[in-house]
PDB file of N, CA and C in Angstrom:
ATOM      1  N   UNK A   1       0.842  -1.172   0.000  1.00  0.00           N
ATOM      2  CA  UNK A   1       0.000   0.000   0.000  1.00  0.00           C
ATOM      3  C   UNK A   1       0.889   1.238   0.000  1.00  0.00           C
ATOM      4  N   UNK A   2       0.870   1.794  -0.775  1.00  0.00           N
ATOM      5  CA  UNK A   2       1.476   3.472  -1.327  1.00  0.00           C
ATOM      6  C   UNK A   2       0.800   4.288  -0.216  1.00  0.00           C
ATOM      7  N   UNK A   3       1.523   5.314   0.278  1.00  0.00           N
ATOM      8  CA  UNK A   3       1.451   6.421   0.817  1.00  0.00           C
ATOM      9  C   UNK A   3       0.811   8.192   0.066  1.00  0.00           C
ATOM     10  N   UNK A   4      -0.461   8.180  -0.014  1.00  0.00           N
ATOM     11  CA  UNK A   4      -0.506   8.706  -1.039  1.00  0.00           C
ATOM     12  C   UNK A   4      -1.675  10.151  -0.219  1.00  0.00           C
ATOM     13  N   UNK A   5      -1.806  11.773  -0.577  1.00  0.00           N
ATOM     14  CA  UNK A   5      -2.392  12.654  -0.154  1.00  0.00           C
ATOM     15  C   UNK A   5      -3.205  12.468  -1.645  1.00  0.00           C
ATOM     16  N   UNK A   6      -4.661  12.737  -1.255  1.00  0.00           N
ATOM     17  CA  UNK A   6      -5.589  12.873  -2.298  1.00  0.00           C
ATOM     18  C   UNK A   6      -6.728  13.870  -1.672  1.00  0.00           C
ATOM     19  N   UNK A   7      -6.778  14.879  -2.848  1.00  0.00           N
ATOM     20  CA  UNK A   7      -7.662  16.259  -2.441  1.00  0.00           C
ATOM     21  C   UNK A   7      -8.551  15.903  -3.549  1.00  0.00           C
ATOM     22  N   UNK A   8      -9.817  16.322  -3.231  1.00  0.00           N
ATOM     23  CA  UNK A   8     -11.335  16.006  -4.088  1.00  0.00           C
ATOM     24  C   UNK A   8     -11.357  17.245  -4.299  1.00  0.00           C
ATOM     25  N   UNK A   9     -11.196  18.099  -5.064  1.00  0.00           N
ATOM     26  CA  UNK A   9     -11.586  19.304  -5.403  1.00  0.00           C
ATOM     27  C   UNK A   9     -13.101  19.857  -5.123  1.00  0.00           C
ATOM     28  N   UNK A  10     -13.953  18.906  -5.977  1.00  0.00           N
ATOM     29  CA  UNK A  10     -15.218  19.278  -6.115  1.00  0.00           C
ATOM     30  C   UNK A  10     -15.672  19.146  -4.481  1.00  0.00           C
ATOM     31  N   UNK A  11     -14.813  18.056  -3.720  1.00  0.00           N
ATOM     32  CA  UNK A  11     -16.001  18.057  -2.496  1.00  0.00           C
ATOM     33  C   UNK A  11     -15.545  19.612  -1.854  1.00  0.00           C
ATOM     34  N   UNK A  12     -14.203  19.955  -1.775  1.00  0.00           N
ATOM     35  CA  UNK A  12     -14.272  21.308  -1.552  1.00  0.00           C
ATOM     36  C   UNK A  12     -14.689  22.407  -1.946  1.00  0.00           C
ATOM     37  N   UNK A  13     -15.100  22.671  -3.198  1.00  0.00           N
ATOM     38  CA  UNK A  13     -16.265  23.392  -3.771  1.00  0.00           C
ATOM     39  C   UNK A  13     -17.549  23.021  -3.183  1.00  0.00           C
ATOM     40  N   UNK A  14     -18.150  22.052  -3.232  1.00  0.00           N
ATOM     41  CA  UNK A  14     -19.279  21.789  -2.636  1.00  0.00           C
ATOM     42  C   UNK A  14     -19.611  21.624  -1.209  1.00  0.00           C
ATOM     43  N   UNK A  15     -18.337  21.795  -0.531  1.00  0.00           N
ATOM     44  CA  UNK A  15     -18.210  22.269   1.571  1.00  0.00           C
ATOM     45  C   UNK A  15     -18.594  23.504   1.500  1.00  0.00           C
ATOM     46  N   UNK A  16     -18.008  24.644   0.566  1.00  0.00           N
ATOM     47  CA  UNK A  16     -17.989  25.535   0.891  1.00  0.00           C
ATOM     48  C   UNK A  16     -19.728  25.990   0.141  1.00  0.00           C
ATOM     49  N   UNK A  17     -20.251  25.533  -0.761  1.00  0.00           N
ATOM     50  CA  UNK A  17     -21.031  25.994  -0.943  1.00  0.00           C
ATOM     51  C   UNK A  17     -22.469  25.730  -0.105  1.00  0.00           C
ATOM     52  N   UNK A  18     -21.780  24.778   0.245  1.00  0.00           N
ATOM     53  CA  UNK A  18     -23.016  24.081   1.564  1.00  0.00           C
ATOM     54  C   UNK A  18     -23.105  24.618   2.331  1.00  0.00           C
ATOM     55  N   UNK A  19     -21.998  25.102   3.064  1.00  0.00           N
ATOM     56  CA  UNK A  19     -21.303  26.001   4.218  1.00  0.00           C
ATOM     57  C   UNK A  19     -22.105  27.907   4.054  1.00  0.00           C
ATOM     58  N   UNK A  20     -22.296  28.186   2.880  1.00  0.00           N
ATOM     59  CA  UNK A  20     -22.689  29.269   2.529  1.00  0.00           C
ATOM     60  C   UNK A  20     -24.255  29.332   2.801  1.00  0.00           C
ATOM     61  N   UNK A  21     -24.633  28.150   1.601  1.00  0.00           N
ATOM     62  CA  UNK A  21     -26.425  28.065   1.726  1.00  0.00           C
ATOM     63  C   UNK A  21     -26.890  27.668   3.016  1.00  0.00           C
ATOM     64  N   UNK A  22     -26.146  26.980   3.700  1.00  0.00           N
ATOM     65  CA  UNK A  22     -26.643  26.764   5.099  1.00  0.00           C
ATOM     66  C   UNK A  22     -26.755  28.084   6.551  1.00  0.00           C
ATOM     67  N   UNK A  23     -25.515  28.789   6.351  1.00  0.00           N
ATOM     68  CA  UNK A  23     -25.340  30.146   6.987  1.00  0.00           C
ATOM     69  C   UNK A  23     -26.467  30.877   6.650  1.00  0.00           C
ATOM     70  N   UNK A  24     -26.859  31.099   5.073  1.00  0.00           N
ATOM     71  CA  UNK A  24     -28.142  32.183   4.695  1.00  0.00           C
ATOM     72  C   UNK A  24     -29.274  31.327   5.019  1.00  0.00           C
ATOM     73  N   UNK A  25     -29.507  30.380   4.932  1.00  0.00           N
ATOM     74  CA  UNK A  25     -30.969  29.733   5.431  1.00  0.00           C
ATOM     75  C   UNK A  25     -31.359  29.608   7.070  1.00  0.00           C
ATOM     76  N   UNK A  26     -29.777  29.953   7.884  1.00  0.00           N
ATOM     77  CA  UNK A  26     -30.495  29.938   8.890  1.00  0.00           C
ATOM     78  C   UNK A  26     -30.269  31.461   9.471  1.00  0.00           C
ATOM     79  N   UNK A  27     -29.750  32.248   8.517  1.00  0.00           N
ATOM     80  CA  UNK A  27     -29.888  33.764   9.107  1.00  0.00           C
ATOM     81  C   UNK A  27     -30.809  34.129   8.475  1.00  0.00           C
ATOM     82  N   UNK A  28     -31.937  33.426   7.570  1.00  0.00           N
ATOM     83  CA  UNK A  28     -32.808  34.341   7.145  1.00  0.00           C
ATOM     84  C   UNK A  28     -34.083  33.500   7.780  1.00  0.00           C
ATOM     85  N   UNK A  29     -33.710  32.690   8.613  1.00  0.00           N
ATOM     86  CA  UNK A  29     -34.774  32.308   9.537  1.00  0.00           C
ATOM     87  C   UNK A  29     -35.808  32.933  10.085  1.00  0.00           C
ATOM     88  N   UNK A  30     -36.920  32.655  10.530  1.00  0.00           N
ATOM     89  CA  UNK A  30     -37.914  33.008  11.553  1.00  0.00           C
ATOM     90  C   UNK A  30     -37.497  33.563  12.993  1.00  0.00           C
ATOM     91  N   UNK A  31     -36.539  33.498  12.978  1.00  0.00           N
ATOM     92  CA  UNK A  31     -36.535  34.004  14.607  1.00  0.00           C
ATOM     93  C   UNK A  31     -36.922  35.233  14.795  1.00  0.00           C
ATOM     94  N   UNK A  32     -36.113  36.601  14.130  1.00  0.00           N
ATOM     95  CA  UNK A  32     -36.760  37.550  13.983  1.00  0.00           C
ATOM     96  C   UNK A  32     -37.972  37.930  14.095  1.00  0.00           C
ATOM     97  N   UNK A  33     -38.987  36.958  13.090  1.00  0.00           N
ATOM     98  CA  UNK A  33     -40.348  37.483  13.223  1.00  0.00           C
ATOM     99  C   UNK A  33     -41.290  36.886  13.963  1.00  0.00           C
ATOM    100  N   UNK A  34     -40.904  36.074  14.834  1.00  0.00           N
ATOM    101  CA  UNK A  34     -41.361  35.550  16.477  1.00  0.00           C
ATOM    102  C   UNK A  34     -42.162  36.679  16.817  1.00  0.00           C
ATOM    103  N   UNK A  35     -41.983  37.621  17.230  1.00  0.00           N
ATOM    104  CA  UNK A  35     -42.428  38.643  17.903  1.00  0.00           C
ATOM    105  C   UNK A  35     -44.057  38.882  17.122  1.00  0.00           C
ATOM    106  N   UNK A  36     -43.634  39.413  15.658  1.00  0.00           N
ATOM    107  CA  UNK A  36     -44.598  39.788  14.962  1.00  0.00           C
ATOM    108  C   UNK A  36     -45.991  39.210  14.897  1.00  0.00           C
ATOM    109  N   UNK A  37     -45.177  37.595  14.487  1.00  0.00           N
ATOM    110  CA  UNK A  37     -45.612  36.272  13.642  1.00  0.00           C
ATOM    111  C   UNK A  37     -46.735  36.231  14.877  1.00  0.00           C
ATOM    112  N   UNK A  38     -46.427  35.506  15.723  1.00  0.00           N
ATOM    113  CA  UNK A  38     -47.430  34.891  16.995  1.00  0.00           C
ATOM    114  C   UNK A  38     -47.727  36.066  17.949  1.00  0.00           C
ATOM    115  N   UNK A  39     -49.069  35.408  17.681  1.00  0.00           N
ATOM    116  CA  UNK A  39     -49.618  36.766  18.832  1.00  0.00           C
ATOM    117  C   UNK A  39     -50.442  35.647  20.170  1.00  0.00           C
ATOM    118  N   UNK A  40     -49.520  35.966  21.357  1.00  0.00           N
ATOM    119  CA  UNK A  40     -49.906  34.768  22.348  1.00  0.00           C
ATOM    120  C   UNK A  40     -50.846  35.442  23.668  1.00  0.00           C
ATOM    121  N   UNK A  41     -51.181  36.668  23.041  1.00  0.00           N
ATOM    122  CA  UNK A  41     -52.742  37.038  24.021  1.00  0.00           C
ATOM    123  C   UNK A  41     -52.498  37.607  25.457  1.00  0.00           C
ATOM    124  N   UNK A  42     -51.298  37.924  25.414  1.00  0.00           N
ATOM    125  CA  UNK A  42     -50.858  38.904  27.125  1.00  0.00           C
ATOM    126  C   UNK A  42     -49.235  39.451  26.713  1.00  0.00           C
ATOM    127  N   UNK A  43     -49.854  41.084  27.131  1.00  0.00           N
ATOM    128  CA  UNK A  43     -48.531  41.736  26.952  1.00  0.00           C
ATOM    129  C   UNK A  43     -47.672  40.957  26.972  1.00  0.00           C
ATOM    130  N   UNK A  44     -47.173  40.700  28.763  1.00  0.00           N
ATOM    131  CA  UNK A  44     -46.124  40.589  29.189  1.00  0.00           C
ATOM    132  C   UNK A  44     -45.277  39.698  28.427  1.00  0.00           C
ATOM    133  N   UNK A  45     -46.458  38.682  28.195  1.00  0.00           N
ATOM    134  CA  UNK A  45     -45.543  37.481  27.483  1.00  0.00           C
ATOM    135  C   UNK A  45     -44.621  37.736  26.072  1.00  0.00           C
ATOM    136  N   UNK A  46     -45.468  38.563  25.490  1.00  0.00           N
ATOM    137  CA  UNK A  46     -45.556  39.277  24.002  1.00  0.00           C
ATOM    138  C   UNK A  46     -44.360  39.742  24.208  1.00  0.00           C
ATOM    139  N   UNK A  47     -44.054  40.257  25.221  1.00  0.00           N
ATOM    140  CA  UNK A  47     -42.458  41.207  25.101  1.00  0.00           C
ATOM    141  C   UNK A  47     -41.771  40.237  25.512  1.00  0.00           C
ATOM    142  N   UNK A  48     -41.887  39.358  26.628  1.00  0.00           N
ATOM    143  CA  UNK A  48     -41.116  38.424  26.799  1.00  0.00           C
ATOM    144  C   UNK A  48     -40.466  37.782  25.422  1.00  0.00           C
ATOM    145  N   UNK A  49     -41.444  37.004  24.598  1.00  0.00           N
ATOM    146  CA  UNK A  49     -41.393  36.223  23.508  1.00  0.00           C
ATOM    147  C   UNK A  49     -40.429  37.030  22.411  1.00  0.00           C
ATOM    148  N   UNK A  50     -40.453  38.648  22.202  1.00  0.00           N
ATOM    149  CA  UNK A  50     -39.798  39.363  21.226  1.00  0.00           C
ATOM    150  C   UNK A  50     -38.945  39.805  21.820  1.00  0.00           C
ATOM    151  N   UNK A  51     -38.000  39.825  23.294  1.00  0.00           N
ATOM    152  CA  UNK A  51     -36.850  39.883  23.621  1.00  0.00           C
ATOM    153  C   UNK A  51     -35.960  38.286  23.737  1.00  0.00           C
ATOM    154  N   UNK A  52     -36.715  37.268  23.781  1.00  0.00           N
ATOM    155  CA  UNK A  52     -36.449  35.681  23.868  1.00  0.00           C
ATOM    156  C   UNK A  52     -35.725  35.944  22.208  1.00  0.00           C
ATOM    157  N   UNK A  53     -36.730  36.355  21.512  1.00  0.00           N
ATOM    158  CA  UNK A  53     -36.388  36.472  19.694  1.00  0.00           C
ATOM    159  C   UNK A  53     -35.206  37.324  19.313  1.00  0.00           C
ATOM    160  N   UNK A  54     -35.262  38.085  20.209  1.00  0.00           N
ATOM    161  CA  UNK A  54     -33.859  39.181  19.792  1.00  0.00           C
ATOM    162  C   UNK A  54     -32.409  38.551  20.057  1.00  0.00           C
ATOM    163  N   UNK A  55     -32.660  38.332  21.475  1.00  0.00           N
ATOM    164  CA  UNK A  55     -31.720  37.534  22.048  1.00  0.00           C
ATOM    165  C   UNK A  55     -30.753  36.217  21.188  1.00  0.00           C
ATOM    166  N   UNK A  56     -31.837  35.573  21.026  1.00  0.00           N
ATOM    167  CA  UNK A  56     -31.513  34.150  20.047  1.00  0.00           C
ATOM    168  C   UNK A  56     -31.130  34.716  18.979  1.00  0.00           C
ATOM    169  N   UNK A  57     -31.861  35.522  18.358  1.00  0.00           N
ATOM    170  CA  UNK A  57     -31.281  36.053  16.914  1.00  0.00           C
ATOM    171  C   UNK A  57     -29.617  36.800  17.080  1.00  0.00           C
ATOM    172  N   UNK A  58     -29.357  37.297  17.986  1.00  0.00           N
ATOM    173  CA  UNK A  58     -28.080  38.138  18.235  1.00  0.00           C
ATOM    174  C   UNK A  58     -26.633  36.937  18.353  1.00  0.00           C
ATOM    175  N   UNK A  59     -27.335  35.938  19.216  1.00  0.00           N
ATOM    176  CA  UNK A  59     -26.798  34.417  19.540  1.00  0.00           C
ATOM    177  C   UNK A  59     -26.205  33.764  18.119  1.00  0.00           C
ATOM    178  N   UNK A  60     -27.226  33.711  16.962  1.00  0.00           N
ATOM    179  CA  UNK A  60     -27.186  32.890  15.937  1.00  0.00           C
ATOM    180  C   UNK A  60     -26.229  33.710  14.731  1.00  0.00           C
ATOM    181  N   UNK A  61     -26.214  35.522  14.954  1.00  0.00           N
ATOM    182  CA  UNK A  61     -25.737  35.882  14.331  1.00  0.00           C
ATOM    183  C   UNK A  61     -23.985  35.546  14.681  1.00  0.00           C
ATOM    184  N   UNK A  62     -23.608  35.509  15.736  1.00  0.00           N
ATOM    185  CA  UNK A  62     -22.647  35.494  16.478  1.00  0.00           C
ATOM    186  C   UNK A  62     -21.949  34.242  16.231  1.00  0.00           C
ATOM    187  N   UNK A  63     -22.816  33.343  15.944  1.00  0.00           N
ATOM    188  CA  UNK A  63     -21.983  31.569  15.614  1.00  0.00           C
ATOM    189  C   UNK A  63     -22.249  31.628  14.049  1.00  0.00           C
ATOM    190  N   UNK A  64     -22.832  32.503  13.874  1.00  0.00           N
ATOM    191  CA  UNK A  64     -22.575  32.252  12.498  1.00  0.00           C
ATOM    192  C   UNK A  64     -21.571  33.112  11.231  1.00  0.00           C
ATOM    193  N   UNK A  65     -21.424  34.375  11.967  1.00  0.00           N
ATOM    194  CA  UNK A  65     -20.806  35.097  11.800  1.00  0.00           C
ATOM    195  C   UNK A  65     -19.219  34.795  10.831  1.00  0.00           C
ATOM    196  N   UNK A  66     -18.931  34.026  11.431  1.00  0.00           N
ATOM    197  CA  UNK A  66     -17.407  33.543  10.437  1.00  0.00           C
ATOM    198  C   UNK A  66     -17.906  32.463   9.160  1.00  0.00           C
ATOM    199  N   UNK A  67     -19.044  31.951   9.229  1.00  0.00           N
ATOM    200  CA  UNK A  67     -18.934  30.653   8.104  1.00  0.00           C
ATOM    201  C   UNK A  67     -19.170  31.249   6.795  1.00  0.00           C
ATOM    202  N   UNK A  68     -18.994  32.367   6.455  1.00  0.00           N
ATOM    203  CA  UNK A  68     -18.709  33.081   4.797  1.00  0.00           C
ATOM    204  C   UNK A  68     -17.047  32.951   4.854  1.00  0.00           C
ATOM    205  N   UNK A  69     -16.674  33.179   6.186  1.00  0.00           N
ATOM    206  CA  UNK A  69     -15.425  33.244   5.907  1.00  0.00           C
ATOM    207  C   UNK A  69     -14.566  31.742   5.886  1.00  0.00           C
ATOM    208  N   UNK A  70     -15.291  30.698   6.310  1.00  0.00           N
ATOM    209  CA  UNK A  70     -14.570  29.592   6.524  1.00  0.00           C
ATOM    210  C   UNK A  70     -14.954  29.081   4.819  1.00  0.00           C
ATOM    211  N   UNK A  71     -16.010  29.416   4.161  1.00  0.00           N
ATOM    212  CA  UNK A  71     -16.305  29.375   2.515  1.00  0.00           C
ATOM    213  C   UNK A  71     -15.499  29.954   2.238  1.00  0.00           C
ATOM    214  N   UNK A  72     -15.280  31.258   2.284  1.00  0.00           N
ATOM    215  CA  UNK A  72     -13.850  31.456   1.689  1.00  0.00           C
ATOM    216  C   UNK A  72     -12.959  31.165   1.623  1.00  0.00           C
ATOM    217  N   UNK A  73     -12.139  30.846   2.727  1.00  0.00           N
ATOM    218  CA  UNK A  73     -10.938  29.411   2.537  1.00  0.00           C
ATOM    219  C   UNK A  73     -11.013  28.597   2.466  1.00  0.00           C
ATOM    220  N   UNK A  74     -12.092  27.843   2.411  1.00  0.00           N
ATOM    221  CA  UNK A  74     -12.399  26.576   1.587  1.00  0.00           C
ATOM    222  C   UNK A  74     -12.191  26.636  -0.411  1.00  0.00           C
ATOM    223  N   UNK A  75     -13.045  28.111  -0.863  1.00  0.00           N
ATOM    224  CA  UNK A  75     -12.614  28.363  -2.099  1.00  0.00           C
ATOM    225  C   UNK A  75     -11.077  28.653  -2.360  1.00  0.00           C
ATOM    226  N   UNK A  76     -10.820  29.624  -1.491  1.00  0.00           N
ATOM    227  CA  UNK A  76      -8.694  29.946  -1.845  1.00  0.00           C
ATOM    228  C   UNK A  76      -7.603  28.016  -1.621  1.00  0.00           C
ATOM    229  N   UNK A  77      -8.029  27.451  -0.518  1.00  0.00           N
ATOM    230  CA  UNK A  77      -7.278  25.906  -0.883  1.00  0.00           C
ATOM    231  C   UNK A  77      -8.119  25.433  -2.079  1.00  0.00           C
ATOM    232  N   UNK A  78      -9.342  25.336  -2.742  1.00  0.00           N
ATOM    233  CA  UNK A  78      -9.551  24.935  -3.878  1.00  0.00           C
ATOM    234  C   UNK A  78      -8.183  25.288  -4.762  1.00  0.00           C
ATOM    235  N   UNK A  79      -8.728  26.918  -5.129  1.00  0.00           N
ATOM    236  CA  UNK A  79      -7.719  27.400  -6.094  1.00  0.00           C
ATOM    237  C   UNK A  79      -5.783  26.739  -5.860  1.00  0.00           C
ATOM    238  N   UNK A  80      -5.659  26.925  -4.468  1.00  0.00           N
ATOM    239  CA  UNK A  80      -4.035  26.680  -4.323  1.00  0.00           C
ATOM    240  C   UNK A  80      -4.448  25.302  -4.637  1.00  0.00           C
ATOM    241  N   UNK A  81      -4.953  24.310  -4.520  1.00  0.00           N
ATOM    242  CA  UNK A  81      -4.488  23.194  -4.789  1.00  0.00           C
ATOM    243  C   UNK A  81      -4.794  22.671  -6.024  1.00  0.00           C
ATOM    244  N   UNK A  82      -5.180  23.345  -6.676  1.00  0.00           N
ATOM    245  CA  UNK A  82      -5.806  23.190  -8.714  1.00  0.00           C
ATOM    246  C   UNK A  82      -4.570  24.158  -9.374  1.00  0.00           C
ATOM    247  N   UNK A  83      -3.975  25.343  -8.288  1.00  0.00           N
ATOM    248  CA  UNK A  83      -2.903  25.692  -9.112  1.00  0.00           C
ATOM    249  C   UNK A  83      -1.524  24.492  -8.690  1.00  0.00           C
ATOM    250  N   UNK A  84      -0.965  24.396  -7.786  1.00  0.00           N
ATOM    251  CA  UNK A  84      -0.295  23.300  -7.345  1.00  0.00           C
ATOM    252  C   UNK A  84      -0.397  21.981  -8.487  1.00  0.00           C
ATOM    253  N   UNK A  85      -1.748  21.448  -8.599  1.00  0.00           N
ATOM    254  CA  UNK A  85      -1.611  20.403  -9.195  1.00  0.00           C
ATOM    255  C   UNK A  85      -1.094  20.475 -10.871  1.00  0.00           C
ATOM    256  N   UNK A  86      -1.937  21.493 -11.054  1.00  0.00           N
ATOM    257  CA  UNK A  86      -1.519  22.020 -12.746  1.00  0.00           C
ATOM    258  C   UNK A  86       0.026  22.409 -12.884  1.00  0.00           C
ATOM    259  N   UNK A  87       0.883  22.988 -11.664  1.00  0.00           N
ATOM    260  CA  UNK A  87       2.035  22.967 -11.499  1.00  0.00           C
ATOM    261  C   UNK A  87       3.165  21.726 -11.590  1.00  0.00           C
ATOM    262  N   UNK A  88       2.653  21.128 -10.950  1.00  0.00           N
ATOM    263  CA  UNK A  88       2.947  19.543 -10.672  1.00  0.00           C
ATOM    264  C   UNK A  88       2.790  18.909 -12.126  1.00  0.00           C
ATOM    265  N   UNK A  89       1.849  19.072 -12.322  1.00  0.00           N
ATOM    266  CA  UNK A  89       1.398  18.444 -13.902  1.00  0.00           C
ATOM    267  C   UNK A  89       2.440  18.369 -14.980  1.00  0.00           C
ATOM    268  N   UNK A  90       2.759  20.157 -15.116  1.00  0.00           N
ATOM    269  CA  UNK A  90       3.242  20.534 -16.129  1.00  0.00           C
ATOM    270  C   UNK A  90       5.067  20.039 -16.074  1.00  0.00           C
ATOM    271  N   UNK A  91       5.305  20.164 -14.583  1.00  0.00           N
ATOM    272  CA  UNK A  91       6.855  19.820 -14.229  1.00  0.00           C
ATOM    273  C   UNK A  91       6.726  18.122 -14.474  1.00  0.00           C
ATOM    274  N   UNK A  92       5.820  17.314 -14.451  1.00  0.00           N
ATOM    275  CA  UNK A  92       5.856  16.009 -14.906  1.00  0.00           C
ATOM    276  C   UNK A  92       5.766  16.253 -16.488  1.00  0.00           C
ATOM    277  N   UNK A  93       4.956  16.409 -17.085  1.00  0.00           N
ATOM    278  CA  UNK A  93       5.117  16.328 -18.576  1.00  0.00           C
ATOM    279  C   UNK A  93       6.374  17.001 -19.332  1.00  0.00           C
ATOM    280  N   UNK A  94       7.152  18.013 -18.412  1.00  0.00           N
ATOM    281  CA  UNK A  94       8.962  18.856 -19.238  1.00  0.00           C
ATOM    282  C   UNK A  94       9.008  17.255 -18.574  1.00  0.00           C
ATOM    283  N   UNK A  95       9.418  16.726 -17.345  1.00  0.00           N
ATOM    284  CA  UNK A  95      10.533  16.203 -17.078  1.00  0.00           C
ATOM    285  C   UNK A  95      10.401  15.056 -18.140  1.00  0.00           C
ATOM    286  N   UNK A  96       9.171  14.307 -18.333  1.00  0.00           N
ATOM    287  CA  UNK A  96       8.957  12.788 -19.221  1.00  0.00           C
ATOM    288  C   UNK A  96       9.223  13.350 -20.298  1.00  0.00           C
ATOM    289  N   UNK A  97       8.601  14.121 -21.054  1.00  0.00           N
ATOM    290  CA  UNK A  97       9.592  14.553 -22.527  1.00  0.00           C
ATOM    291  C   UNK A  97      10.499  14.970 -22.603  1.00  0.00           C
ATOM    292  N   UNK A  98      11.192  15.288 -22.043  1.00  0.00           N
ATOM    293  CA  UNK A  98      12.693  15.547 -22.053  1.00  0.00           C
ATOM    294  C   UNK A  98      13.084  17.075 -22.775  1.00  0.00           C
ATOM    295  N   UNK A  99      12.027  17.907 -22.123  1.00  0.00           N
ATOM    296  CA  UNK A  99      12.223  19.377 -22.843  1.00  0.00           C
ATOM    297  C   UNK A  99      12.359  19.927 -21.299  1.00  0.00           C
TER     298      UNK A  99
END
């Protein structure tokens, strides 16, 4: 058995794009409109329920906050390792032809 590093390109294109659509689907969530949305029939609660909503929403922005950026270096090692390989490539095909 050979010792061998193998990078999937596409699955790293497709982490990061997962990584993206998943961040916007849950920041464009419902939490926000908790407050609006349900109307539960006593002040107190009503404000309770739309500071519970703020809260969580401030929470979710906060963990979510970096995963555009972890897509983004997921896309830049795409690129370094598609330029690398095409590098690699080309220094194998001078060295086997003998140019």
């Amino acid at each position: 058995m050979t010792d061998r590093f193998l990078v999937v390109l596409d699955s790293l294109v497709q982490a990061a794009s997962d990584v993206r659509r998943t961040s916007d689907a849950v920041r464009d969530g419902l939490v926000g409109a908790l407050d609006d949305e349900v109307a539960v029939g006593h002040d107190v609660l009503q404000g309770v329920l739309g500071e519970f909503g703020e809260r969580w929403q401030l929470g979710l922005d906060a963990l979510l906050g970096g995963q555009h950026d972890i897509a983004d270096r997921l896309d830049a090692c795409v690129a370094s390792y598609a330029s690398t390989d095409r590098a690699a490539a080309a220094a194998y095909t001078a060295a086997t032809s003998g140019s």
